[in-house]
Protein backbone atom coordinates (compact mmCIF):
# COMPACT_ATOMS: atom_id res chain seq x y z
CA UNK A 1 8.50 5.69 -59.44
CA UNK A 2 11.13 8.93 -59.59
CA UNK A 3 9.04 10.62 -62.18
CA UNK A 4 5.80 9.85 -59.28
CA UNK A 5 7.70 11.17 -56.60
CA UNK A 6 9.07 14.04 -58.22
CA UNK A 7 5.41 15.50 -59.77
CA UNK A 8 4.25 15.14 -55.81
CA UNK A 9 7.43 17.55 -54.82
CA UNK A 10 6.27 19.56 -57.71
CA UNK A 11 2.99 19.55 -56.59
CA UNK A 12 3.79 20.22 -52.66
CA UNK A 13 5.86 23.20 -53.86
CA UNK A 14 2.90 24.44 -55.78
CA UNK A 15 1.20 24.33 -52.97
CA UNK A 16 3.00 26.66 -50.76
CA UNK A 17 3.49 29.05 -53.13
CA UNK A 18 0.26 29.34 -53.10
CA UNK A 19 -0.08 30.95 -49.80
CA UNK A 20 -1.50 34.56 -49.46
CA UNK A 21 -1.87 37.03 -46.99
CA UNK A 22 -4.83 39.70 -47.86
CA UNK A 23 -6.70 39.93 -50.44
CA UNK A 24 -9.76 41.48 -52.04
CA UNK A 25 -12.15 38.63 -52.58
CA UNK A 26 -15.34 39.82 -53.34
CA UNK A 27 -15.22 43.46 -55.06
CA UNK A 28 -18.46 45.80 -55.79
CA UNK A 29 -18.24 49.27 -56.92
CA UNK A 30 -18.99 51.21 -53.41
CA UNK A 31 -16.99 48.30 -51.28
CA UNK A 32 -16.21 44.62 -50.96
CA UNK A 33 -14.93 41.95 -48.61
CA UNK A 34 -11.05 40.91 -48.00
CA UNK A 35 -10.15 37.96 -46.15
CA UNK A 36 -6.81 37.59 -44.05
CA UNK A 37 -5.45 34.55 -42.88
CA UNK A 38 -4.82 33.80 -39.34
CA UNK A 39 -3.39 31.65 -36.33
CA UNK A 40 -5.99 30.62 -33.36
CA UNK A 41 -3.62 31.62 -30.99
CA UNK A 42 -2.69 35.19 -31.95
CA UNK A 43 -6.56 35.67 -33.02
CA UNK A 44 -7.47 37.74 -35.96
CA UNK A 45 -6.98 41.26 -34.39
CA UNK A 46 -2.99 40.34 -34.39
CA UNK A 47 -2.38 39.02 -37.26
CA UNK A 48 0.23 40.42 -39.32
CA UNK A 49 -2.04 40.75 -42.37
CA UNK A 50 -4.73 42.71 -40.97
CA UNK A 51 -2.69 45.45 -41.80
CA UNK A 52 -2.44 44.40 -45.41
CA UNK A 53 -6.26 44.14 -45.14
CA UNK A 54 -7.02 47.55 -44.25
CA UNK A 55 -4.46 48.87 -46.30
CA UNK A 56 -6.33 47.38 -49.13
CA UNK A 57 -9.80 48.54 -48.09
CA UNK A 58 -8.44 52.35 -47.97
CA UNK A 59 -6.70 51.60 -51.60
CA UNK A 60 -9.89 50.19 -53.11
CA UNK A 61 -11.77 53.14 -51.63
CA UNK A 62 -9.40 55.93 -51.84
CA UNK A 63 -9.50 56.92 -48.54
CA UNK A 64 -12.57 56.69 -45.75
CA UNK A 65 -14.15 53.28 -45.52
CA UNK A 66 -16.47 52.09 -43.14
CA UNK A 67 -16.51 48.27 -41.55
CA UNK A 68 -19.97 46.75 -42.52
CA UNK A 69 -18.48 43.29 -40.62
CA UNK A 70 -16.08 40.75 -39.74
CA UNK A 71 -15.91 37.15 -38.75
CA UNK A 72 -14.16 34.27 -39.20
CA UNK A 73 -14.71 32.99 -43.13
CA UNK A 74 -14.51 29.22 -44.51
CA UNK A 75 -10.92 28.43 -44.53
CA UNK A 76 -8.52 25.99 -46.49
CA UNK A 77 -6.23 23.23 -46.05
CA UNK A 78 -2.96 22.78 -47.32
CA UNK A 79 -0.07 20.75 -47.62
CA UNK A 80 3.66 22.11 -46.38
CA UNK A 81 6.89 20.52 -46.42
CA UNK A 82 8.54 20.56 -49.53
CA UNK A 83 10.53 16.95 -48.82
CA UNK A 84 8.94 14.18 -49.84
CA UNK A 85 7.57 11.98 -46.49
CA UNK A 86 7.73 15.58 -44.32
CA UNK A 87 4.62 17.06 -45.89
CA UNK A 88 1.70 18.15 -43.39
CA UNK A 89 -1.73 19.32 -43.64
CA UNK A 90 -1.91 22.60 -42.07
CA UNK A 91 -5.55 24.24 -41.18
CA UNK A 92 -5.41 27.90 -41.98
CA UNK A 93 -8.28 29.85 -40.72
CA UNK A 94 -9.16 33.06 -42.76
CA UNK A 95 -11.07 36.11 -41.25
CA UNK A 96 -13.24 38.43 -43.67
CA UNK A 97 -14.00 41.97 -43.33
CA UNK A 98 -16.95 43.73 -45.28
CA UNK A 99 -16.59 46.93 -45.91
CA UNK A 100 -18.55 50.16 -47.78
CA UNK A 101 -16.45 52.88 -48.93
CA UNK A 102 -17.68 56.40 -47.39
């Protein structure tokens, strides 16, 4: 039973280290597509790592970029709480943005 209960704490810690803010997801050669995660109630225009996001469309472009679109993307669930019997499923939404470099 320990050796059980201590691969699921392994497991849950995996887990949330797994989290991520921006990231490039889909990469061409004249653009791509990064996706953010975000909270429904501060909307995807707030969130913290739409910064990251642009940030990373300039980088991959080296400068100008234009905004092709954005919308919300599939998401992911995951599991937080790294006690054993305080773990939750937590639905993160994720919003993509296509861009084209200029």
């Amino acid at each position: 039973m320990k050796i059980w209960s201590s691969l699921a704490v392994l497991f849950v810690i995996i887990l949330v280290g797994c989290a991520e803010g921006a990231k490039l997801v889909q990469e061409r050669e004249d653009g791509g597509v990064v996706a953010y995660p975000f909270k429904g109630e501060q909307g995807s225009m707030l969130s913290s790592f739409r910064q990251d996001a642009l940030a990373l469309m300039k980088e991959k472009c080296g400068g100008p970029y234009t905004i092709v679109r954005e919308g919300e993307a599939k998401g992911r669930s995951r599991v937080v709480g790294a006690v054993e019997g305080a773990q939750e499923i937590v639905q993160e939404r994720r919003w993509g943005i296509q861009f084209q470099c200029k």
